[in-house]
N, C-alpha and C. Protein backbone atom coordinates (compact mmCIF):
# COMPACT_ATOMS: atom_id res chain seq x y z
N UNK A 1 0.82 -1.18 0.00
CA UNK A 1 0.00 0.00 0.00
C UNK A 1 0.88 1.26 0.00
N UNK A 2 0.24 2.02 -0.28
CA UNK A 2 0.91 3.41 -0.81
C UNK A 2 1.95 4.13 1.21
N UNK A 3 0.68 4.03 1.68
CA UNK A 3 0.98 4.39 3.11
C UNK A 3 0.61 4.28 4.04
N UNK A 4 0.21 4.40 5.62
CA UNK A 4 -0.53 3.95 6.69
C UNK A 4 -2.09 4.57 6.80
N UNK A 5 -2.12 5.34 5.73
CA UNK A 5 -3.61 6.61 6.11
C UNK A 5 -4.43 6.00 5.20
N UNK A 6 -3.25 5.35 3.56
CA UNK A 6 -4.61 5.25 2.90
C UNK A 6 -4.71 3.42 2.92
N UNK A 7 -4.07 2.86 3.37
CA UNK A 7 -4.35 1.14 4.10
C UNK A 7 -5.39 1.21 5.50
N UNK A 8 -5.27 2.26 5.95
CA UNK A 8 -5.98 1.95 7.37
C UNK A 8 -7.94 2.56 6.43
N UNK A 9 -7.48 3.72 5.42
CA UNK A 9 -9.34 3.73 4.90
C UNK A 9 -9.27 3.00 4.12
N UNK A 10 -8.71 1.93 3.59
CA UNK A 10 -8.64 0.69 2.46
C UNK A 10 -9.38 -0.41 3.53
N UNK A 11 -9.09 -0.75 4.30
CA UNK A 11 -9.41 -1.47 5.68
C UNK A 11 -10.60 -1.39 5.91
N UNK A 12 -10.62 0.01 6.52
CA UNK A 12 -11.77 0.25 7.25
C UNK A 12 -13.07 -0.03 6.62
N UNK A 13 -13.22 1.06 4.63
CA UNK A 13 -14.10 0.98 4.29
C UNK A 13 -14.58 -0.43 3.76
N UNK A 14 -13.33 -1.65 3.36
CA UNK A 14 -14.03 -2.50 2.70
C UNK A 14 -14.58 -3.67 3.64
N UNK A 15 -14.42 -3.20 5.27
CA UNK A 15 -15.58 -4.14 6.08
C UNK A 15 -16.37 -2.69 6.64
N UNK A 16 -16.47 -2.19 6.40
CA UNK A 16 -17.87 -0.88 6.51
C UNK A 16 -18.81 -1.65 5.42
N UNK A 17 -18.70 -1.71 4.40
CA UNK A 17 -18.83 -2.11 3.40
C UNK A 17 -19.89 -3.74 3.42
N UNK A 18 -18.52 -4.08 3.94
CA UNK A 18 -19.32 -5.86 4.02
C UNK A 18 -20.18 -5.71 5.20
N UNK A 19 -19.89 -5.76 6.06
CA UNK A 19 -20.79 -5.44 7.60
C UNK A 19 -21.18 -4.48 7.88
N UNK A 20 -21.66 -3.86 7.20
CA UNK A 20 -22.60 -2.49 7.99
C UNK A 20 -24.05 -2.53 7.70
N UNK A 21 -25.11 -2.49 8.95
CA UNK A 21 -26.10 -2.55 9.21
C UNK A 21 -27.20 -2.08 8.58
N UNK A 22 -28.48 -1.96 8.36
CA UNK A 22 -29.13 -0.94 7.65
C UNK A 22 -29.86 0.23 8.61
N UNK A 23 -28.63 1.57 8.58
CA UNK A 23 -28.79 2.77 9.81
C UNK A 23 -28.70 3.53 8.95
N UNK A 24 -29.12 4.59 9.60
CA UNK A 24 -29.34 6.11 9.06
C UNK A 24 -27.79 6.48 8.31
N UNK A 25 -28.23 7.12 7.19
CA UNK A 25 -27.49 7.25 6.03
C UNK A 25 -26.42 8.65 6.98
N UNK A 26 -26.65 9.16 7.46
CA UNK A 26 -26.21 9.66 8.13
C UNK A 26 -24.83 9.88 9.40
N UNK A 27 -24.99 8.27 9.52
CA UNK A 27 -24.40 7.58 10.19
C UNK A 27 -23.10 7.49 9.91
N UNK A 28 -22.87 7.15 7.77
CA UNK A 28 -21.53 7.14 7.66
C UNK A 28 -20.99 8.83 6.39
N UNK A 29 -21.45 9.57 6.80
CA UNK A 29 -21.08 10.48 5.87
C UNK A 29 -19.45 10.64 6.44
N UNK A 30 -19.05 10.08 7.42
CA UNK A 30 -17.38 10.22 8.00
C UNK A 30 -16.90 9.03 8.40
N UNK A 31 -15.79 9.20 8.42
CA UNK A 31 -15.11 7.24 8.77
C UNK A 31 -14.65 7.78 9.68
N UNK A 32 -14.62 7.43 10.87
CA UNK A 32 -13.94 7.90 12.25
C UNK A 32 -13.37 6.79 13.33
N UNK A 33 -12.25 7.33 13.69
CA UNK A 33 -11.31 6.10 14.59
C UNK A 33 -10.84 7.32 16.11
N UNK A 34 -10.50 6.55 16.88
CA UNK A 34 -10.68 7.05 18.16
C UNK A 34 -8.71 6.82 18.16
N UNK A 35 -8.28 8.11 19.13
CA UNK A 35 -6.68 7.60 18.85
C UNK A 35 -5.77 8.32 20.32
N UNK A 36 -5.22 8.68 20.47
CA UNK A 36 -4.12 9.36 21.29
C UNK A 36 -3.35 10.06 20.47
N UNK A 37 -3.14 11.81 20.92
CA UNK A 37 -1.97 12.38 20.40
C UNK A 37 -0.61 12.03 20.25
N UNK A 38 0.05 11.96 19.79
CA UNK A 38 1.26 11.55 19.86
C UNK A 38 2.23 12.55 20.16
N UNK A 39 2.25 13.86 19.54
CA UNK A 39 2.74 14.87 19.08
C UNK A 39 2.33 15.71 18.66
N UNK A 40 2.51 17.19 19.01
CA UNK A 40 2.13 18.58 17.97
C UNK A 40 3.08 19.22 18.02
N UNK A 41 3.01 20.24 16.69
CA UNK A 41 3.53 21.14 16.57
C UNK A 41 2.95 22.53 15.47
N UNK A 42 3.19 23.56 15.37
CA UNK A 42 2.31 24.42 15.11
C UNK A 42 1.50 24.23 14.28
N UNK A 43 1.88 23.58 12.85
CA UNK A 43 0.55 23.17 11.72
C UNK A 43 0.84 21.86 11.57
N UNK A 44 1.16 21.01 12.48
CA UNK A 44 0.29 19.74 12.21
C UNK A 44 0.35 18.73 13.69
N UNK A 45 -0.75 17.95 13.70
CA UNK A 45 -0.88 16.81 15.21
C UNK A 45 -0.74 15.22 14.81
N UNK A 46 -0.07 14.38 15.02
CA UNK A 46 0.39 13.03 15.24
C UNK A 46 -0.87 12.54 16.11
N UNK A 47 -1.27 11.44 15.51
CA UNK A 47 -1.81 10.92 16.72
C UNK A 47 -1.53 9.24 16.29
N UNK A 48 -1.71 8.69 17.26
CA UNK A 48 -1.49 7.12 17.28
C UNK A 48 -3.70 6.63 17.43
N UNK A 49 -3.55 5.74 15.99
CA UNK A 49 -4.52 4.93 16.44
C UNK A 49 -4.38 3.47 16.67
N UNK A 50 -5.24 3.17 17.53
CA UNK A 50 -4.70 2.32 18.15
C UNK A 50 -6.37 0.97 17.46
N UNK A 51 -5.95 0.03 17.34
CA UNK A 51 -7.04 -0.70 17.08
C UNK A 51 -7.91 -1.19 17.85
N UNK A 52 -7.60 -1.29 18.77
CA UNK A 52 -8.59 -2.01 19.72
C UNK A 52 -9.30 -1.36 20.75
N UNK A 53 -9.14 -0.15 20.47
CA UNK A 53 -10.09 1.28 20.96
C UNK A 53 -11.25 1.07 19.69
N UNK A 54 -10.63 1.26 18.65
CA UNK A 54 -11.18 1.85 17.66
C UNK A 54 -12.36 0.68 16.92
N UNK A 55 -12.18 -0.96 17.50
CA UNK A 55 -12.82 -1.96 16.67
C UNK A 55 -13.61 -2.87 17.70
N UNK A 56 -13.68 -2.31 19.24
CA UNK A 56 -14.49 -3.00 20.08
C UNK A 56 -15.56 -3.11 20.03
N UNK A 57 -16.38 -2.16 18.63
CA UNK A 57 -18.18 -2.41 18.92
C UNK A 57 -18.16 -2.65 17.12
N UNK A 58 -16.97 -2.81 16.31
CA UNK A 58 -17.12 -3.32 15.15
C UNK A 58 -17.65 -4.42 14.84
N UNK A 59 -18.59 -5.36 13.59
CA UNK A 59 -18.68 -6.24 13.37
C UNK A 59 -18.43 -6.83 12.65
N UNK A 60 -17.04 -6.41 11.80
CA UNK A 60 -16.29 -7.15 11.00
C UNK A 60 -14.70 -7.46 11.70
N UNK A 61 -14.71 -7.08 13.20
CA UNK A 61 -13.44 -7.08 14.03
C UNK A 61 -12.97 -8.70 13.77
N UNK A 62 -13.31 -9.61 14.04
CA UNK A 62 -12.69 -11.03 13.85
C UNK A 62 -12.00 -11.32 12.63
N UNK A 63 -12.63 -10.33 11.58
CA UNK A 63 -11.83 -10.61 10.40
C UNK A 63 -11.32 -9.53 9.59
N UNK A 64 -10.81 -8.47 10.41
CA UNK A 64 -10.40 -7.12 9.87
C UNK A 64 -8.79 -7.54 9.92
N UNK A 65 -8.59 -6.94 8.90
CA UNK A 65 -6.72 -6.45 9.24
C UNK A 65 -6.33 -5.58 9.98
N UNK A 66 -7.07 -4.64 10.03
CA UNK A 66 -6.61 -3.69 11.41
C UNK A 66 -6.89 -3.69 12.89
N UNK A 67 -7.51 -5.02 12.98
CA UNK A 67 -8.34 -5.41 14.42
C UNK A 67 -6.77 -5.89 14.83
N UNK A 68 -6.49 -5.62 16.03
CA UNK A 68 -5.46 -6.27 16.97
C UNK A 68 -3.99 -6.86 16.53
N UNK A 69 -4.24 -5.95 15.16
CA UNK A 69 -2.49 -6.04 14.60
C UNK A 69 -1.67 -4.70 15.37
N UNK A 70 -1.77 -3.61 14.44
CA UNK A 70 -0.79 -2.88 14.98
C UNK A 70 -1.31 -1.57 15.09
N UNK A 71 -0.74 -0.50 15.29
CA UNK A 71 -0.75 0.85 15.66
C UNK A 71 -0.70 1.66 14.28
N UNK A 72 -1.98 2.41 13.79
CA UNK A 72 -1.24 3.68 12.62
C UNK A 72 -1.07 4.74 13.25
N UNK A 73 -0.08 5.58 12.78
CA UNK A 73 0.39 6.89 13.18
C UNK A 73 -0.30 7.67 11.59
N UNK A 74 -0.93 8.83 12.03
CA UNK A 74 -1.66 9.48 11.13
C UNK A 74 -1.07 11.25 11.08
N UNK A 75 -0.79 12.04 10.82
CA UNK A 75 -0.41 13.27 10.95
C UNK A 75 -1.68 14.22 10.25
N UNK A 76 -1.77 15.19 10.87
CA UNK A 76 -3.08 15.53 10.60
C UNK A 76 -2.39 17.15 10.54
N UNK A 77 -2.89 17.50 9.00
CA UNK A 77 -2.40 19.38 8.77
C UNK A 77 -3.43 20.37 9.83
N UNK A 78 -3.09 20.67 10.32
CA UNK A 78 -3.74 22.17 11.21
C UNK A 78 -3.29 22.12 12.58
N UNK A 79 -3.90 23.64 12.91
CA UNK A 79 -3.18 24.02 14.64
C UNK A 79 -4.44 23.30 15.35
N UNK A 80 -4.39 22.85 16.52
CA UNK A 80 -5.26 21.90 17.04
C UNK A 80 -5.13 22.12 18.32
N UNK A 81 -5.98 22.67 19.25
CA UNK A 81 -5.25 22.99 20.71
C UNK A 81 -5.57 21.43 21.46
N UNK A 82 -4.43 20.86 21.66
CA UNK A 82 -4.64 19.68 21.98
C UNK A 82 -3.00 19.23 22.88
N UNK A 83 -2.90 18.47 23.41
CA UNK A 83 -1.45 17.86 24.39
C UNK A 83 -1.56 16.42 23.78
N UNK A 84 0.07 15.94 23.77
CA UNK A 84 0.63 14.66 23.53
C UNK A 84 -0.24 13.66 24.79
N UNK A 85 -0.68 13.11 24.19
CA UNK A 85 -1.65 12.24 25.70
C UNK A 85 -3.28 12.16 26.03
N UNK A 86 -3.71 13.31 24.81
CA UNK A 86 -4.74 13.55 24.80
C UNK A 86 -5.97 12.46 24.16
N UNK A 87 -7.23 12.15 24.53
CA UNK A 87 -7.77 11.46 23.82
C UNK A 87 -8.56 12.17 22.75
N UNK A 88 -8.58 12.10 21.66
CA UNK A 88 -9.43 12.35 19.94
C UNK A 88 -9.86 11.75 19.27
N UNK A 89 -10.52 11.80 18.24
CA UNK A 89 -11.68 11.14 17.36
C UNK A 89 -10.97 11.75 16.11
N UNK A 90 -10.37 10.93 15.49
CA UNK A 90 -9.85 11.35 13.84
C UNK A 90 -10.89 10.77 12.94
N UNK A 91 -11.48 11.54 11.80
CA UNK A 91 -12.18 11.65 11.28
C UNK A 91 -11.97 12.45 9.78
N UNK A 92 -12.80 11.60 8.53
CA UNK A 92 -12.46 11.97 7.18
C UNK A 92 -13.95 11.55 6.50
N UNK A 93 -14.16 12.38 5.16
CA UNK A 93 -15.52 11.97 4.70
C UNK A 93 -15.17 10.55 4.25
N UNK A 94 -16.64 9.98 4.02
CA UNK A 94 -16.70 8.93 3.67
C UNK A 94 -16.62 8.51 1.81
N UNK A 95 -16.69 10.15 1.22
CA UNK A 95 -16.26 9.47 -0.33
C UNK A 95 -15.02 9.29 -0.31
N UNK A 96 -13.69 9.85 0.76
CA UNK A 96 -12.65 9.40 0.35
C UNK A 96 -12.02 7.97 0.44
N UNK A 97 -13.39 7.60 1.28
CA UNK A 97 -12.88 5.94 1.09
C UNK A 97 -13.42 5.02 0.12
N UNK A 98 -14.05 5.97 -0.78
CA UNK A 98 -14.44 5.08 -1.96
C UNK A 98 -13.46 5.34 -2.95
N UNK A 99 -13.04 6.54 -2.96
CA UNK A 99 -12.00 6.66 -3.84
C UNK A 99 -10.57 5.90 -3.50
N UNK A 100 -10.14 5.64 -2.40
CA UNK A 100 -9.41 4.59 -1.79
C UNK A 100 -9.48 3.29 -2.09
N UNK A 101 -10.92 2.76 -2.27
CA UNK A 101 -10.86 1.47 -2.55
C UNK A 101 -10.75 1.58 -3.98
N UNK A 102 -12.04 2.52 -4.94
CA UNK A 102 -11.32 2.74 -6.54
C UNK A 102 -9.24 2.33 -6.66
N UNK A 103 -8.56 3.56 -6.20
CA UNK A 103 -7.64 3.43 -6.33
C UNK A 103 -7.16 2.36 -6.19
N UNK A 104 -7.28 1.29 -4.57
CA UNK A 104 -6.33 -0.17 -4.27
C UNK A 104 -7.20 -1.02 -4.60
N UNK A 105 -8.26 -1.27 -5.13
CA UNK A 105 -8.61 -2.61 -5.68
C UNK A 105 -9.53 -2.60 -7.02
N UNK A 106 -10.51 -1.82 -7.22
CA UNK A 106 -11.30 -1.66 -8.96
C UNK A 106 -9.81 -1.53 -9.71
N UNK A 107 -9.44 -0.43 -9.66
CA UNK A 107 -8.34 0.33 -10.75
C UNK A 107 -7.59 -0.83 -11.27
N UNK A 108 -7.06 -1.51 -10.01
CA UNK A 108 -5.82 -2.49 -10.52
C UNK A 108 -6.80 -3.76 -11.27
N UNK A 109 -7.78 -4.12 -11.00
CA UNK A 109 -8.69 -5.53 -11.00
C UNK A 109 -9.30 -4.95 -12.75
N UNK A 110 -9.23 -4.18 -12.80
CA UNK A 110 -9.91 -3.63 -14.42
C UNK A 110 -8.97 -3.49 -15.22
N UNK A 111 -7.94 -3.30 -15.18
CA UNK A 111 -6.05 -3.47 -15.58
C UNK A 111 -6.28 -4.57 -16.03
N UNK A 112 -5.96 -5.25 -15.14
CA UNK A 112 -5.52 -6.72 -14.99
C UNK A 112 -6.07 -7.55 -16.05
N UNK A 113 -8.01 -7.85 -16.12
CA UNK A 113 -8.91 -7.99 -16.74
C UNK A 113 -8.67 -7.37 -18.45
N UNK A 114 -8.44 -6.17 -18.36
CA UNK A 114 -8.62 -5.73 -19.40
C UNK A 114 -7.60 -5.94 -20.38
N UNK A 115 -6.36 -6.08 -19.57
CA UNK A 115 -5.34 -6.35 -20.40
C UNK A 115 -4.98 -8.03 -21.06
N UNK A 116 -5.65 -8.80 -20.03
CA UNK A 116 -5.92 -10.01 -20.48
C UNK A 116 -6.71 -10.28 -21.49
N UNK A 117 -8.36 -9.57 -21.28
CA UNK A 117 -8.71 -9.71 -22.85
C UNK A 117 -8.43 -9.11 -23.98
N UNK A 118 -7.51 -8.27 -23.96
CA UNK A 118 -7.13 -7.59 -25.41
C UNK A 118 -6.26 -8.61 -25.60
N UNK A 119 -4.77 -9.01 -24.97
CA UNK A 119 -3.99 -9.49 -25.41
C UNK A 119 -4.60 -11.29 -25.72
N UNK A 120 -5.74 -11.67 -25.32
CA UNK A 120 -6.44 -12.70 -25.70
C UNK A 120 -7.17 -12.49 -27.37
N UNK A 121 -7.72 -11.27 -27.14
CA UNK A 121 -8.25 -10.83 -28.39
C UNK A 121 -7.36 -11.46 -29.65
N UNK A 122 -6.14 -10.67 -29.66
CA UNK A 122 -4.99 -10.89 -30.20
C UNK A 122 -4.44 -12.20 -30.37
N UNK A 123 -4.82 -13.30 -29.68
CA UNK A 123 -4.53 -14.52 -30.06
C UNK A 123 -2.97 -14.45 -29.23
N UNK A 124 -2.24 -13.65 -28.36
CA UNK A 124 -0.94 -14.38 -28.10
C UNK A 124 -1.45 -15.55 -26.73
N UNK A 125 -0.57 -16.07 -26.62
CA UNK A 125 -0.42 -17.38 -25.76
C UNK A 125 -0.85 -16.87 -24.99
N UNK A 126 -1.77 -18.06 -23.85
CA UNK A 126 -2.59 -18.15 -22.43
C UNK A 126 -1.78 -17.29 -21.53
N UNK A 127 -0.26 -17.96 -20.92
CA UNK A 127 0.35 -18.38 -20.30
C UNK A 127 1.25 -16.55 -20.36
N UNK A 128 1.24 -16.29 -21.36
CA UNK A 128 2.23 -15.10 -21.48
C UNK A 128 1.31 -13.92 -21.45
N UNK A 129 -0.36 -13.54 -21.90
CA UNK A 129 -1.11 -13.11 -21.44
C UNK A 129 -1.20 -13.22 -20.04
N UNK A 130 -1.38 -13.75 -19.28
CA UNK A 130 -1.84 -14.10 -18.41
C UNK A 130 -0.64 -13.06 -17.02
N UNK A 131 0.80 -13.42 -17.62
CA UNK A 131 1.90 -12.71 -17.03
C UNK A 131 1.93 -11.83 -17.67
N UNK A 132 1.73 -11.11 -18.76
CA UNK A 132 1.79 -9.52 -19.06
C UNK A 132 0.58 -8.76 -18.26
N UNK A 133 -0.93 -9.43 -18.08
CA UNK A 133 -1.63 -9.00 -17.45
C UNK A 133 -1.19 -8.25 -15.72
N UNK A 134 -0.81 -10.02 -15.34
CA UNK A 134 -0.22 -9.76 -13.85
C UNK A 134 0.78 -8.59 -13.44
N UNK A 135 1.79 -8.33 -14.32
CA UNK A 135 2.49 -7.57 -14.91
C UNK A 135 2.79 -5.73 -14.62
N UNK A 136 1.29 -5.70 -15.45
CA UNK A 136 1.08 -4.23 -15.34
C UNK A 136 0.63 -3.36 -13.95
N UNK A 137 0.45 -4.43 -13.20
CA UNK A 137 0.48 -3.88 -11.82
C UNK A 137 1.79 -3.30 -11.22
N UNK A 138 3.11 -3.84 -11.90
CA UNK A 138 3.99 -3.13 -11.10
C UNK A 138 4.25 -2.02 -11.73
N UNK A 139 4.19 -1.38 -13.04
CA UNK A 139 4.19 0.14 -13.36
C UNK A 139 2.96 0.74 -12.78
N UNK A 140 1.81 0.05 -12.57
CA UNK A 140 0.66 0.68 -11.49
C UNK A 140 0.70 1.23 -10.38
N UNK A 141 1.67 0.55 -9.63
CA UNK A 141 1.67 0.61 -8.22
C UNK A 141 3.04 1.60 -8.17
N UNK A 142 4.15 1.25 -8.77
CA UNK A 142 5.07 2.37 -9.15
C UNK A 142 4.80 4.05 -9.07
N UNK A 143 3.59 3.74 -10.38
CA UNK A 143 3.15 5.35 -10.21
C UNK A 143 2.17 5.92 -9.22
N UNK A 144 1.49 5.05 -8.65
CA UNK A 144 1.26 5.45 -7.30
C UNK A 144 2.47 6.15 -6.35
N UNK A 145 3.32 4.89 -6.47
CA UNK A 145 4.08 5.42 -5.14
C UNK A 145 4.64 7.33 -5.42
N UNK A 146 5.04 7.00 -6.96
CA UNK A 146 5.55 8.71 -7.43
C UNK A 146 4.81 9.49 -7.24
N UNK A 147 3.52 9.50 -7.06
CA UNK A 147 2.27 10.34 -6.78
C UNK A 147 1.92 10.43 -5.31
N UNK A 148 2.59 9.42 -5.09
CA UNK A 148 1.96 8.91 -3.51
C UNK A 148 1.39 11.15 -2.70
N UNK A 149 2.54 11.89 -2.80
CA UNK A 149 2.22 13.27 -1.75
C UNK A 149 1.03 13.82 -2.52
N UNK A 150 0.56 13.66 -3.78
CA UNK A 150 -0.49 14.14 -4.61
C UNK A 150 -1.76 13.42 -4.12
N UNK A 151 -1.53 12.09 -4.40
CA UNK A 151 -2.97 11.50 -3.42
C UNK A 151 -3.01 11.45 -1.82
N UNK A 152 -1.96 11.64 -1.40
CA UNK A 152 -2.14 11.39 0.01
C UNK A 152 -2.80 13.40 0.66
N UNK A 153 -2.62 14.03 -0.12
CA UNK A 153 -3.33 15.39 -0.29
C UNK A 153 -4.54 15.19 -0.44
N UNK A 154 -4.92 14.84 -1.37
CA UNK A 154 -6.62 14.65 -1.26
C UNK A 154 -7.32 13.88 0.20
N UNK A 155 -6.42 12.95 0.77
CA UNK A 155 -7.29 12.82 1.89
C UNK A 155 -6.89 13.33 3.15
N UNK A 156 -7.99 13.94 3.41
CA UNK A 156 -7.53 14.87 4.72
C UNK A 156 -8.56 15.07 5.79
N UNK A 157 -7.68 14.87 6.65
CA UNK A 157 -8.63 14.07 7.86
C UNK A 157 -8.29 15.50 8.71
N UNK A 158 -10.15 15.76 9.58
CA UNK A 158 -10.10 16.27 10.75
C UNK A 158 -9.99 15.56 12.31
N UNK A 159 -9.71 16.39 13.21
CA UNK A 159 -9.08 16.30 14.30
C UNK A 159 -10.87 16.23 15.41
N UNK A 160 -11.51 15.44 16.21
CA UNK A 160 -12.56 15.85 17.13
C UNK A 160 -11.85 16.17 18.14
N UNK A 161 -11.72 16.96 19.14
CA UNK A 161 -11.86 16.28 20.76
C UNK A 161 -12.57 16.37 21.72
């Protein structure tokens, strides 16, 4: 994955997604995780989320990747009157986690697909289709990573406390 901000809404949204209830639409216009400051300084706050704050009333926790693995550290742009130690609610809209999952799983899965049936179209071999397909994921993911400060700009998370 590109980085810890956009794996932890890659995560989050695609068991929001599978397990989420039928509640007021309202409910998810924000993806929100509960965390500890870590650090501030004038325009921007660190905070540590921690998973098992954040996935105790979840119902995709038994089979999440972010349930009871590890810690993301998130940095968040603005002045925030807040102390290292503090408890907060980090929070981001909820289209940016559709565009998150677009980006880490449609984008590459329609690649993949697509490049298989053209080069099928074409009649070259199963076997060598099949690895040129697989293939084009690593100039994919490449130019992600070169982009990585361009997309990791678009998602931008506020601070509750």
């Amino acid at each position: 994955m590109i980085n810890d901000r956009f794996s932890l809404l890659l995560i989050h949204y695609f068991f929001d997604l599978l397990f989420r209830e039928e509640m007021d639409k309202n409910q998810y216009s924000d993806i929100s995780h509960e965390g500890m400051v870590q650090q501030t300084n004038e325009n921007s706050v660190t905070v540590l989320l921690s998973p098992k704050t954040s996935c105790t009333g979840c119902d995709g926790k038994n089979s999440c990747n972010l349930s009871g693995k590890e810690d993301k550290i998130v940095t968040i742009s603005g002045n925030y009157n807040v102390r290292p130690g503090d408890s907060v609610t980090v929070s981001m809209k909820q289209s940016m986690g559709y565009f998150a999952l677009f980006l880490g799983y449609l984008l590459p899965l329609f690649l993949v697909v697509g490049i298989l049936v053209i080069l099928l179209s074409f009649s070259v071999n199963e076997l060598l289709s099949g690895l040129l397909s697989i293939a084009i994921l690593l100039p994919y993911y490449l130019i992600l990573i070169v982009f990585r400060k361009g997309i990791n700009n678009k998602f931008s998370f506020t601070l509750k406390t």
